[in-house]
C-alpha atoms as a PDB file:
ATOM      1  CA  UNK A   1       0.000   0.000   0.000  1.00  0.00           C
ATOM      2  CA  UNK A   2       2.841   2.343   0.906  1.00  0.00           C
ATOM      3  CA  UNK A   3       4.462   1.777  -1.928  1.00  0.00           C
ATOM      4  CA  UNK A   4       1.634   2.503  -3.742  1.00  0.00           C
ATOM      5  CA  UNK A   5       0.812   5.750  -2.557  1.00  0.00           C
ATOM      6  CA  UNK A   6       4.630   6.739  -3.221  1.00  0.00           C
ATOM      7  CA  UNK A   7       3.598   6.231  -6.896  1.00  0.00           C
ATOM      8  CA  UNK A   8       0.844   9.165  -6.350  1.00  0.00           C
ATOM      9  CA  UNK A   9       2.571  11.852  -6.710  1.00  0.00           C
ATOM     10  CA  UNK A  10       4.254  11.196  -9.924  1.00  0.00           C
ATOM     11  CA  UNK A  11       0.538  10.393 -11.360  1.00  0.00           C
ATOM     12  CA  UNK A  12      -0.959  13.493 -10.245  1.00  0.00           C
ATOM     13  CA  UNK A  13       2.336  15.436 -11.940  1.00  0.00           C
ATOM     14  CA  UNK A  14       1.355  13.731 -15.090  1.00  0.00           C
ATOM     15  CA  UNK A  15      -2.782  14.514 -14.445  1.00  0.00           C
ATOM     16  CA  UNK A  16      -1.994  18.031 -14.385  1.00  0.00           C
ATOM     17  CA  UNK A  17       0.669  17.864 -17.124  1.00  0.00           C
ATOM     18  CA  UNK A  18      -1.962  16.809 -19.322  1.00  0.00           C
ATOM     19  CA  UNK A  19      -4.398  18.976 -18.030  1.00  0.00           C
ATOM     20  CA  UNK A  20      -2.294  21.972 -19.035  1.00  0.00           C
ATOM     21  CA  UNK A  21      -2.802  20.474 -22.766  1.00  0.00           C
ATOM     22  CA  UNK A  22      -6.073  20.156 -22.272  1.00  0.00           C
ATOM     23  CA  UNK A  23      -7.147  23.470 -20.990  1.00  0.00           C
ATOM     24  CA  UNK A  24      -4.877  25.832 -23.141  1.00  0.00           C
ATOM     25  CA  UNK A  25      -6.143  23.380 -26.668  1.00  0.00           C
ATOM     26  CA  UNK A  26      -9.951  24.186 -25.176  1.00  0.00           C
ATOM     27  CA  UNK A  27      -9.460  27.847 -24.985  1.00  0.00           C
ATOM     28  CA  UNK A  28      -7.894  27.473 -28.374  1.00  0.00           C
ATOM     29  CA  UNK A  29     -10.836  26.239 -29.516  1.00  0.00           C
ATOM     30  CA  UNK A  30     -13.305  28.516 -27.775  1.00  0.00           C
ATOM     31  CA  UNK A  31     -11.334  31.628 -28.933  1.00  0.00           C
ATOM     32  CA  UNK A  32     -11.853  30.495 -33.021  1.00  0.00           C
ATOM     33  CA  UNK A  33     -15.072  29.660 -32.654  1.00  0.00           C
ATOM     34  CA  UNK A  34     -16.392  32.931 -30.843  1.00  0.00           C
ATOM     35  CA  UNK A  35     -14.066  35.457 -33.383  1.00  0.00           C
ATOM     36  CA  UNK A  36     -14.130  33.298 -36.345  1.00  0.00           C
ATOM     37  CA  UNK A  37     -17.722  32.272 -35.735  1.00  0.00           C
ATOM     38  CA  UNK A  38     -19.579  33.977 -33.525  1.00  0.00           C
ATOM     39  CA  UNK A  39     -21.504  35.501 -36.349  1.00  0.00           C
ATOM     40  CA  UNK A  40     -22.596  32.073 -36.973  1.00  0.00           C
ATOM     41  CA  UNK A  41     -24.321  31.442 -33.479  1.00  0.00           C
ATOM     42  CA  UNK A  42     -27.704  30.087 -34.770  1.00  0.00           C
ATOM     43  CA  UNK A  43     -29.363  26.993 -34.175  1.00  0.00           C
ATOM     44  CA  UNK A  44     -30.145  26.246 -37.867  1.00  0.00           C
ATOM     45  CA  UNK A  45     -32.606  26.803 -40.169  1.00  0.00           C
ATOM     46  CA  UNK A  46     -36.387  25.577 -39.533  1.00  0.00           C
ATOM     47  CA  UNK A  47     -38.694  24.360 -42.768  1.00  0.00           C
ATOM     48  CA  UNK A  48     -40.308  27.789 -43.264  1.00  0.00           C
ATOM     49  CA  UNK A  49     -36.558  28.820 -44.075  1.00  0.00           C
ATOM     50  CA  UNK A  50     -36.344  30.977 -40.453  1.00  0.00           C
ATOM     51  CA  UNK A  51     -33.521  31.192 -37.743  1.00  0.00           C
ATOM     52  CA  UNK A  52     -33.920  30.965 -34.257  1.00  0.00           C
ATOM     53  CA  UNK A  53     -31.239  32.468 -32.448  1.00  0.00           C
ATOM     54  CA  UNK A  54     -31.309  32.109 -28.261  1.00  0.00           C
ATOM     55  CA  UNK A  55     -29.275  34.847 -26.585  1.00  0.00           C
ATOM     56  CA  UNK A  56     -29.343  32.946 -23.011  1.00  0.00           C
ATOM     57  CA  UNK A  57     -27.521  35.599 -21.752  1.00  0.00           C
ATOM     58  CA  UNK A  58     -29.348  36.238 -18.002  1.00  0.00           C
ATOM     59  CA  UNK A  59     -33.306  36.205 -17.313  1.00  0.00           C
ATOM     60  CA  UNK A  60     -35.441  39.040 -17.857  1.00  0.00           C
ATOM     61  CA  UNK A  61     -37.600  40.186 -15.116  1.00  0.00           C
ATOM     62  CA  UNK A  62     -41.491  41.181 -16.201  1.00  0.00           C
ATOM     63  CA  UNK A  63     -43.484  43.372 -13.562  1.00  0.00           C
ATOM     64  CA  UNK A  64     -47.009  42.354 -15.202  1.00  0.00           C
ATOM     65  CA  UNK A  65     -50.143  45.220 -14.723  1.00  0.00           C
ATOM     66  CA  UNK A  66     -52.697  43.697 -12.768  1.00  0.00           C
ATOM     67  CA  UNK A  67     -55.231  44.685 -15.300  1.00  0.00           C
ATOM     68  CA  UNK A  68     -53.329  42.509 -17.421  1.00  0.00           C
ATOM     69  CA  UNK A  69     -54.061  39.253 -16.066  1.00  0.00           C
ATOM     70  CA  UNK A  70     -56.935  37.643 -13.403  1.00  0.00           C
ATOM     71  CA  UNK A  71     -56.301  34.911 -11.317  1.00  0.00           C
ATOM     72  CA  UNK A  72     -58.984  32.753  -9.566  1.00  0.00           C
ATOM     73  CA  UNK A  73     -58.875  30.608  -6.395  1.00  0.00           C
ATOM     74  CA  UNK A  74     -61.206  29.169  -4.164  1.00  0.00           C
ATOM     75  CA  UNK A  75     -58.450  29.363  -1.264  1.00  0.00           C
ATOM     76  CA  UNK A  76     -57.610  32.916  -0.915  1.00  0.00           C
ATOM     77  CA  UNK A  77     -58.793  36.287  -1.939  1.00  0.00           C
ATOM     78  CA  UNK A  78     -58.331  36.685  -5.695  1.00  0.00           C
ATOM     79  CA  UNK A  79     -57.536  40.270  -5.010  1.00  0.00           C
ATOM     80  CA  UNK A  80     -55.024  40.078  -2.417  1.00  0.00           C
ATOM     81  CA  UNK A  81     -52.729  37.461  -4.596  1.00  0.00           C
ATOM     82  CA  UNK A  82     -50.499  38.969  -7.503  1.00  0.00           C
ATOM     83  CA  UNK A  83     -47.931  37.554  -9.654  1.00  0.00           C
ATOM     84  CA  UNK A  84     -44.279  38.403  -8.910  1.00  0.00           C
ATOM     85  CA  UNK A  85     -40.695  37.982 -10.302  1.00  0.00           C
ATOM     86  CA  UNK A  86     -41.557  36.687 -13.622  1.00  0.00           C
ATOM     87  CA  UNK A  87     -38.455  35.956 -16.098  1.00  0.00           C
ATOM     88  CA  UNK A  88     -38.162  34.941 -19.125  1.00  0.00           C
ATOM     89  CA  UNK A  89     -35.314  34.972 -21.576  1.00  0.00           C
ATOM     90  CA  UNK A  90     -34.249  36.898 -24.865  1.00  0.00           C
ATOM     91  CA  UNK A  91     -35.130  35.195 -28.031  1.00  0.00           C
ATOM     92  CA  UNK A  92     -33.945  36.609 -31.909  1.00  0.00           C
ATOM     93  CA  UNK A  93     -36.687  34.992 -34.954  1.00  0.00           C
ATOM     94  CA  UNK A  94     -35.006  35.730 -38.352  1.00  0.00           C
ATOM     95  CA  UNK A  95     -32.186  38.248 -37.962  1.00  0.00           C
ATOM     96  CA  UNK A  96     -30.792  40.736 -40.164  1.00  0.00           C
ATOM     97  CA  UNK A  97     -27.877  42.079 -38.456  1.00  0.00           C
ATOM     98  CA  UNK A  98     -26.346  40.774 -35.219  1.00  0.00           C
ATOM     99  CA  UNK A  99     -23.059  42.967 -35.783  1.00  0.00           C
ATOM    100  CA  UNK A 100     -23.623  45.104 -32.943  1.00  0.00           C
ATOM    101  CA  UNK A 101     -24.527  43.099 -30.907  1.00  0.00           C
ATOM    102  CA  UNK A 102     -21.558  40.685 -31.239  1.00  0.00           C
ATOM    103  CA  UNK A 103     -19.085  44.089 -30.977  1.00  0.00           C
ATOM    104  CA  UNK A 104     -21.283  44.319 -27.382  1.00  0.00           C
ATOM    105  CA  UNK A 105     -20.550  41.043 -26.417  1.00  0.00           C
ATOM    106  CA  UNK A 106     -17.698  39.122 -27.648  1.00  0.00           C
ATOM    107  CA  UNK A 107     -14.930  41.620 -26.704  1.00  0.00           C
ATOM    108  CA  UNK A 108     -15.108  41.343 -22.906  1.00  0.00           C
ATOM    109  CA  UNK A 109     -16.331  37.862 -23.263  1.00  0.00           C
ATOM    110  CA  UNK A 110     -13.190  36.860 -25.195  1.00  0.00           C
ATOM    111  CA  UNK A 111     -11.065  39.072 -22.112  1.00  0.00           C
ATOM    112  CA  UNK A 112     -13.016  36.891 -19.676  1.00  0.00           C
ATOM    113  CA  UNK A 113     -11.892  33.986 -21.776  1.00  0.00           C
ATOM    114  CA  UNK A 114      -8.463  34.730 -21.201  1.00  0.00           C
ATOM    115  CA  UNK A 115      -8.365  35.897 -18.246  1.00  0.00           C
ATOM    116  CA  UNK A 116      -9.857  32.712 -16.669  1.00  0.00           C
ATOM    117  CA  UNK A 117      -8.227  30.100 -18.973  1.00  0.00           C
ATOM    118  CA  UNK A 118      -4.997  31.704 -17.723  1.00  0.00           C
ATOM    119  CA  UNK A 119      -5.228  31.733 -14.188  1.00  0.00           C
ATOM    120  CA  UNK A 120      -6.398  28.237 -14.707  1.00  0.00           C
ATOM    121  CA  UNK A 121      -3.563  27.531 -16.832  1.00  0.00           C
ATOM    122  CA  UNK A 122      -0.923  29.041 -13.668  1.00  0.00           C
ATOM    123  CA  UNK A 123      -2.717  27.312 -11.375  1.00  0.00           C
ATOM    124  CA  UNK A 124      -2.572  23.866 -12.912  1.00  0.00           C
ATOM    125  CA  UNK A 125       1.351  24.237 -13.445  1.00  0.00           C
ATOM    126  CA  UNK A 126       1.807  25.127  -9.707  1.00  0.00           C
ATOM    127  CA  UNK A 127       0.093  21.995  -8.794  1.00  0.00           C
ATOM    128  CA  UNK A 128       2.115  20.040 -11.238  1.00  0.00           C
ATOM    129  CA  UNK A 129       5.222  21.372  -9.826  1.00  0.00           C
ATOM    130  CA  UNK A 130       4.175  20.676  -6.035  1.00  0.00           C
ATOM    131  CA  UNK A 131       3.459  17.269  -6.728  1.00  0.00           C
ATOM    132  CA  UNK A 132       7.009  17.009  -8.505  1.00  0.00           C
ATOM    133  CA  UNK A 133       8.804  18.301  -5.491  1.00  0.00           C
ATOM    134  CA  UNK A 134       6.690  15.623  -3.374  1.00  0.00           C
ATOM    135  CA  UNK A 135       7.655  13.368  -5.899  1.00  0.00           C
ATOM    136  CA  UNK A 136      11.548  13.954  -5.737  1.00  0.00           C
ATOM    137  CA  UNK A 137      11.443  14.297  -1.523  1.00  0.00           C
ATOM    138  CA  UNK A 138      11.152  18.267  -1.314  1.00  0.00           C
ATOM    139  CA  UNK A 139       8.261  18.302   0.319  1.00  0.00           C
ATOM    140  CA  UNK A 140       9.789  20.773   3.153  1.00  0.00           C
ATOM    141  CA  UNK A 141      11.340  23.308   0.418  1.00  0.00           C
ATOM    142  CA  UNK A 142      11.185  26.946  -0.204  1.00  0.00           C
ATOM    143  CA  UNK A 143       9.543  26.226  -3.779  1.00  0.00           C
ATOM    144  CA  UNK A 144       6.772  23.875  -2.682  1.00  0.00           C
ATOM    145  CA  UNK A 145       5.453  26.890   0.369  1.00  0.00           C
ATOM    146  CA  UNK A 146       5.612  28.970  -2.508  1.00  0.00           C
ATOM    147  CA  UNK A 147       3.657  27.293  -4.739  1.00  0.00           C
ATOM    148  CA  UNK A 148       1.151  26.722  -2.243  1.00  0.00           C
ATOM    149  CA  UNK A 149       0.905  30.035  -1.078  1.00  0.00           C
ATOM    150  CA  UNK A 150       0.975  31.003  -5.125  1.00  0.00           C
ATOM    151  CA  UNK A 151      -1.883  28.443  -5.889  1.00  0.00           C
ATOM    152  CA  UNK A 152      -4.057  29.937  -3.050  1.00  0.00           C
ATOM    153  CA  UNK A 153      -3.657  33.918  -4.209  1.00  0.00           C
ATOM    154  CA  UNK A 154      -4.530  32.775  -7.821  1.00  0.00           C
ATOM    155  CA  UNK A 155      -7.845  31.008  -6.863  1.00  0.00           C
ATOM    156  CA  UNK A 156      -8.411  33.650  -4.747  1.00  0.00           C
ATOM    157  CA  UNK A 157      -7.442  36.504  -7.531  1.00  0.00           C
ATOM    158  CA  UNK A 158     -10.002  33.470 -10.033  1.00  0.00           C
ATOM    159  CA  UNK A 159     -12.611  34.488  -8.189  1.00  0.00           C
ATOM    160  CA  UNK A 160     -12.563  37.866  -7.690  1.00  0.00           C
ATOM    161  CA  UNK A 161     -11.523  38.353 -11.318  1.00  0.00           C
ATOM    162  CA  UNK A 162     -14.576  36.256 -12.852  1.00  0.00           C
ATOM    163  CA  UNK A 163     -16.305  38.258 -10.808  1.00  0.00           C
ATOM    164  CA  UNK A 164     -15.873  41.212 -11.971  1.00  0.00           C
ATOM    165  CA  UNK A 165     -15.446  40.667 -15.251  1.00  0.00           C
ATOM    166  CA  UNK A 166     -18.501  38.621 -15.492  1.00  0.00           C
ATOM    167  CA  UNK A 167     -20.498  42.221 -14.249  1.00  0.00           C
ATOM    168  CA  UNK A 168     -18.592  43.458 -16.765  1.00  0.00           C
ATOM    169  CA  UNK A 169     -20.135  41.024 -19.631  1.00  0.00           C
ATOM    170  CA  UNK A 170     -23.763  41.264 -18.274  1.00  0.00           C
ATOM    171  CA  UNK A 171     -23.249  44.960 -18.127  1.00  0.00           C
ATOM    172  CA  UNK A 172     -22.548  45.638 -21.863  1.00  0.00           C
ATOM    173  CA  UNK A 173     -25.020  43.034 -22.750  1.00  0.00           C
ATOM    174  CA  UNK A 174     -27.865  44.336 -20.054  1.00  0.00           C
ATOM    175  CA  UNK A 175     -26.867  48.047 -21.275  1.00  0.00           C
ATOM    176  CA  UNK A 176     -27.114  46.947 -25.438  1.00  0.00           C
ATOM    177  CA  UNK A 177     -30.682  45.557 -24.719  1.00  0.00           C
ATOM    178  CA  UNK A 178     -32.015  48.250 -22.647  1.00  0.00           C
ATOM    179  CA  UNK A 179     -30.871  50.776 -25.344  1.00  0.00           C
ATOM    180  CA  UNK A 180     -31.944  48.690 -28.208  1.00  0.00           C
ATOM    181  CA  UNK A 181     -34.328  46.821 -27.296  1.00  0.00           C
ATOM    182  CA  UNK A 182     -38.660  48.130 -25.662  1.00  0.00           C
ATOM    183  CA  UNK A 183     -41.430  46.404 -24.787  1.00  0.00           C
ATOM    184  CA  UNK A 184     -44.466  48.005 -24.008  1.00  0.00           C
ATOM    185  CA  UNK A 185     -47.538  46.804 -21.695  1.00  0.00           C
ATOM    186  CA  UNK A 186     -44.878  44.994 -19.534  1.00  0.00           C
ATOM    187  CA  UNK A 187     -41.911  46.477 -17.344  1.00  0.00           C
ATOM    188  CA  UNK A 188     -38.918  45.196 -17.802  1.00  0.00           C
ATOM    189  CA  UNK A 189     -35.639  44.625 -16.181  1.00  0.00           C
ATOM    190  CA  UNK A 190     -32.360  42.922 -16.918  1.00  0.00           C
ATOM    191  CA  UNK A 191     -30.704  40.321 -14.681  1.00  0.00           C
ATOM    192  CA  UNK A 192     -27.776  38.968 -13.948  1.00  0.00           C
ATOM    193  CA  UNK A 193     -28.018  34.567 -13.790  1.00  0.00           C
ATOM    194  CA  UNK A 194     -26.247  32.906 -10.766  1.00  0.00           C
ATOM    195  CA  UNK A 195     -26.994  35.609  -8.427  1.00  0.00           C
ATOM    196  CA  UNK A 196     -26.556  34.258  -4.503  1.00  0.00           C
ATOM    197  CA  UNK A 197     -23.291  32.003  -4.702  1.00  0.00           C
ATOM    198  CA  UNK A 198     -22.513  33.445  -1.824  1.00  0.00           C
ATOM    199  CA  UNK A 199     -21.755  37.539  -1.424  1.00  0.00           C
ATOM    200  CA  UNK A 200     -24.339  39.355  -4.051  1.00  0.00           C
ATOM    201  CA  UNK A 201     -24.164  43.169  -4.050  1.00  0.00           C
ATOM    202  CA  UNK A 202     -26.385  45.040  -6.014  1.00  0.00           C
ATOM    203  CA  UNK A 203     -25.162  48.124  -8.017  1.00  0.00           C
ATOM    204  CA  UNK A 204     -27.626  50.764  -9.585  1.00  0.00           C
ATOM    205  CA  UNK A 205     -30.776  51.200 -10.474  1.00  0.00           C
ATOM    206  CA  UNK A 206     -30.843  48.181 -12.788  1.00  0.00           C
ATOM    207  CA  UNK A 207     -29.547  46.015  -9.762  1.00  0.00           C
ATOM    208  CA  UNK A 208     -26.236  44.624 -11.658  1.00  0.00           C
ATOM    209  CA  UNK A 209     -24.931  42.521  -9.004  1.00  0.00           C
ATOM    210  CA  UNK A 210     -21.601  41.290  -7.890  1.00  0.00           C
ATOM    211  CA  UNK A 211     -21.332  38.021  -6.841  1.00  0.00           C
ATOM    212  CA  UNK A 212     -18.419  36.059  -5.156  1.00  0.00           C
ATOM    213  CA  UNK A 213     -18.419  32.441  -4.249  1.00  0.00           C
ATOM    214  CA  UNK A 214     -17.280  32.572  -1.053  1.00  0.00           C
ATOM    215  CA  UNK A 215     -16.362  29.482  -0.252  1.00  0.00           C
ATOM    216  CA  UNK A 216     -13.367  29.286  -3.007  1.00  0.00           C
ATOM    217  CA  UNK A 217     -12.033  32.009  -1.432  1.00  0.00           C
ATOM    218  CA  UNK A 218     -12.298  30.015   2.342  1.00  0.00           C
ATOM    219  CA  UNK A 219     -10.376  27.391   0.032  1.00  0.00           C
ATOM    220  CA  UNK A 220      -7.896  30.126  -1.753  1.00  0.00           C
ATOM    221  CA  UNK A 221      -6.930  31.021   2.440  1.00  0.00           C
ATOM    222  CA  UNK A 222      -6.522  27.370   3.438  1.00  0.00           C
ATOM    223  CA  UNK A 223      -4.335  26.654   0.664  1.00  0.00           C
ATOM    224  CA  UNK A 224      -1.944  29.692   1.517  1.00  0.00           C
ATOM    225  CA  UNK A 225      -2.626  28.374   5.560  1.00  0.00           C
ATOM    226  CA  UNK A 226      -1.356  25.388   4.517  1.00  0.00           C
ATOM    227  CA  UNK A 227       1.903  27.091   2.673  1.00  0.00           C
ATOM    228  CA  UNK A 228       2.061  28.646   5.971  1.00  0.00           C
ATOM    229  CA  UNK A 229       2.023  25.325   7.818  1.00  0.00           C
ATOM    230  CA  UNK A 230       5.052  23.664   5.357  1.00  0.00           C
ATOM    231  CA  UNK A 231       6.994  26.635   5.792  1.00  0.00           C
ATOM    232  CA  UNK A 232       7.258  26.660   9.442  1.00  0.00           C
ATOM    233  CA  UNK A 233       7.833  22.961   9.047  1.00  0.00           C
ATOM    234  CA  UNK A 234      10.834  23.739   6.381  1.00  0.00           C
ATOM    235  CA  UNK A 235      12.069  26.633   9.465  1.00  0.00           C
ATOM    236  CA  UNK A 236      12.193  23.369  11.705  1.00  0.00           C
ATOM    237  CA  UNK A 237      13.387  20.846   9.609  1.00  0.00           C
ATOM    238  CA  UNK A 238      16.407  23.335   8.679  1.00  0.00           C
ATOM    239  CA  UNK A 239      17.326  24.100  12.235  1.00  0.00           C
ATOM    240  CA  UNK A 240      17.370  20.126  13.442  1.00  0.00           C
ATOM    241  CA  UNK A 241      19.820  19.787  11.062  1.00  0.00           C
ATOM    242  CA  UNK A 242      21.373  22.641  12.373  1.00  0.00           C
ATOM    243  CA  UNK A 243      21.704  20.866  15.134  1.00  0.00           C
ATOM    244  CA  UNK A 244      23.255  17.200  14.189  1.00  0.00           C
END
C-alpha cells in the first residue's frame, strides 16, 4: 500500500501535465469559434426557411399590470394574490444584423476567456510542480510553500476576477438591450443569472450585481494556511539539522 501511494505523486504530476494540454487546446478552440464564428451562433434553419437564435444571456424580469391578467382561487382572496418575479429569456426569430450586438458582447467575453483560462492555466502548473517536489522528496522546500501560497492567491485573484469581469459582460449586454431593445404593456428589467453564490451586491438602479463564491475564497486562504504550515515545518526541519 505504501508503496503505492509513493507512486501518487508522480501520477498526479502527469494529471496536471496533461491537463495543461487540455485546458490551453480548449481555450484554443473557444477563442476560433467565438471570433471566427460567432456571427454564426444560430441553431439552424427551420422548414419555413427561419432562424432561431437564443441569446441565453441572463433572465429578464417582467413586472405584469394587474389589469393585465386575473387569477382565480377558491383558497384565498383573488384580489389580495399577484404575480411576482416573472423571467423569461431573450429570443432573436429571423435576424438581419447581429453585428452590434456581437461588438457588445464578444470583446469582454473573449477578455473573460483569457483571463480565466490563464489563471487556470498558472494554477494547474503550480500543482504540477508541487506534486514534482513531493515526488523527488522536497516536500519541506522553499519552492513547494511557494507554490502553495501562489496556488491559493490565484484562486483567490479566479474568483474575484470572474467576478468582476462577469459584471462586466452582463453589463454591456444588459446596457445593449435596454438601449436597443422596448417592450411596451410589460416592465422590464435585466438580470444577472447565478446571483446568490454566496456575497451578491447590487449596483444601480438596474440592480447589476456582484457576486463572489465565497467558499473558493475560504479554500484560496486554506491553501496559503497550509503554505504557511510547510513553511514553518521547512524553518524546523532546517534548524534540526542545524543541530546534528
Amino acid at each position: 500500500m505504501n508503496n503505492r501511494l509513493s507512486q501518487l505523486p508522480k501520477y498526479m504530476q502527469w494529471v496536471f501535465t496533461g491537463l495543461e494540454g487540455f485546458v490551453l487546446l480548449g481555450m484554443l478552440i473557444v477563442l476560433g469559434l467565438m471570433f471566427t464564428g460567432g456571427r454564426m451562433l444560430v441553431s439552424g434553419g427551420n422548414s419555413d426557411g427561419r432562424i432561431d437564435i437564443s441569446l441565453d444571456l441572463g433572465r429578464i424580469a417582467f413586472d405584469l399590470p394587474e389589469d393585465s391578467y386575473s387569477i382565480e382561487s377558491e383558497v384565498f382572496n383573488a384580489e389580495s394574490i399577484r404575480l411576482e418575479d416573472i423571467v423569461g429569456k431573450v429570443a432573436v426569430n429571423n435576424p438581419r444584423d447581429l453585428t452590434l450586438f456581437m461588438d457588445a458582447f464578444l470583446l469582454p467575453m473573449g477578455i473573460l476567456l483569457l483571463f480565466g483560462g490563464g489563471m487556470i492555466l498558472a494554477i494547474i502548473e503550480c500543482f504540477r510542480r508541487l506534486f514534482r517536489s513531493v515526488r523527488y522528496g522536497e516536500s519541506f522546500q522553499p519552492k513547494t510553500v511557494a507554490n502553495l501560497h501562489k496556488i491559493g492567491v490565484l484562486v483567490i485573484a479566479l474568483e474575484i476576477g470572474i467576478a468582476l469581469l462577469s459584471t462586466w459582460v452582463h453589463l454591456n449586454v444588459g446596457n445593449f438591450l435596454s438601449k436597443n431593445m422596448k417592450v411596451t404593456g410589460i416592465e422590464t428589467q435585466f438580470h444577472l443569472p447565478g446571483v446568490g453564490r454566496g456575497l451578491s451586491v447590487g449596483v444601480g438602479t438596474a440592480e447589476t450585481h456582484f457576486s463572489l463564491n465565497l467558499s473558493v475564497i475560504l479554500g484560496g486562504l486554506m491553501l496559503m494556511a497550509i503554505g504557511e504550515a510547510f513553511r514553518q515545518g521547512a524553518v524546523i526541519k532546517r534548524e534540526h539539522e542545524l543541530t546534528i
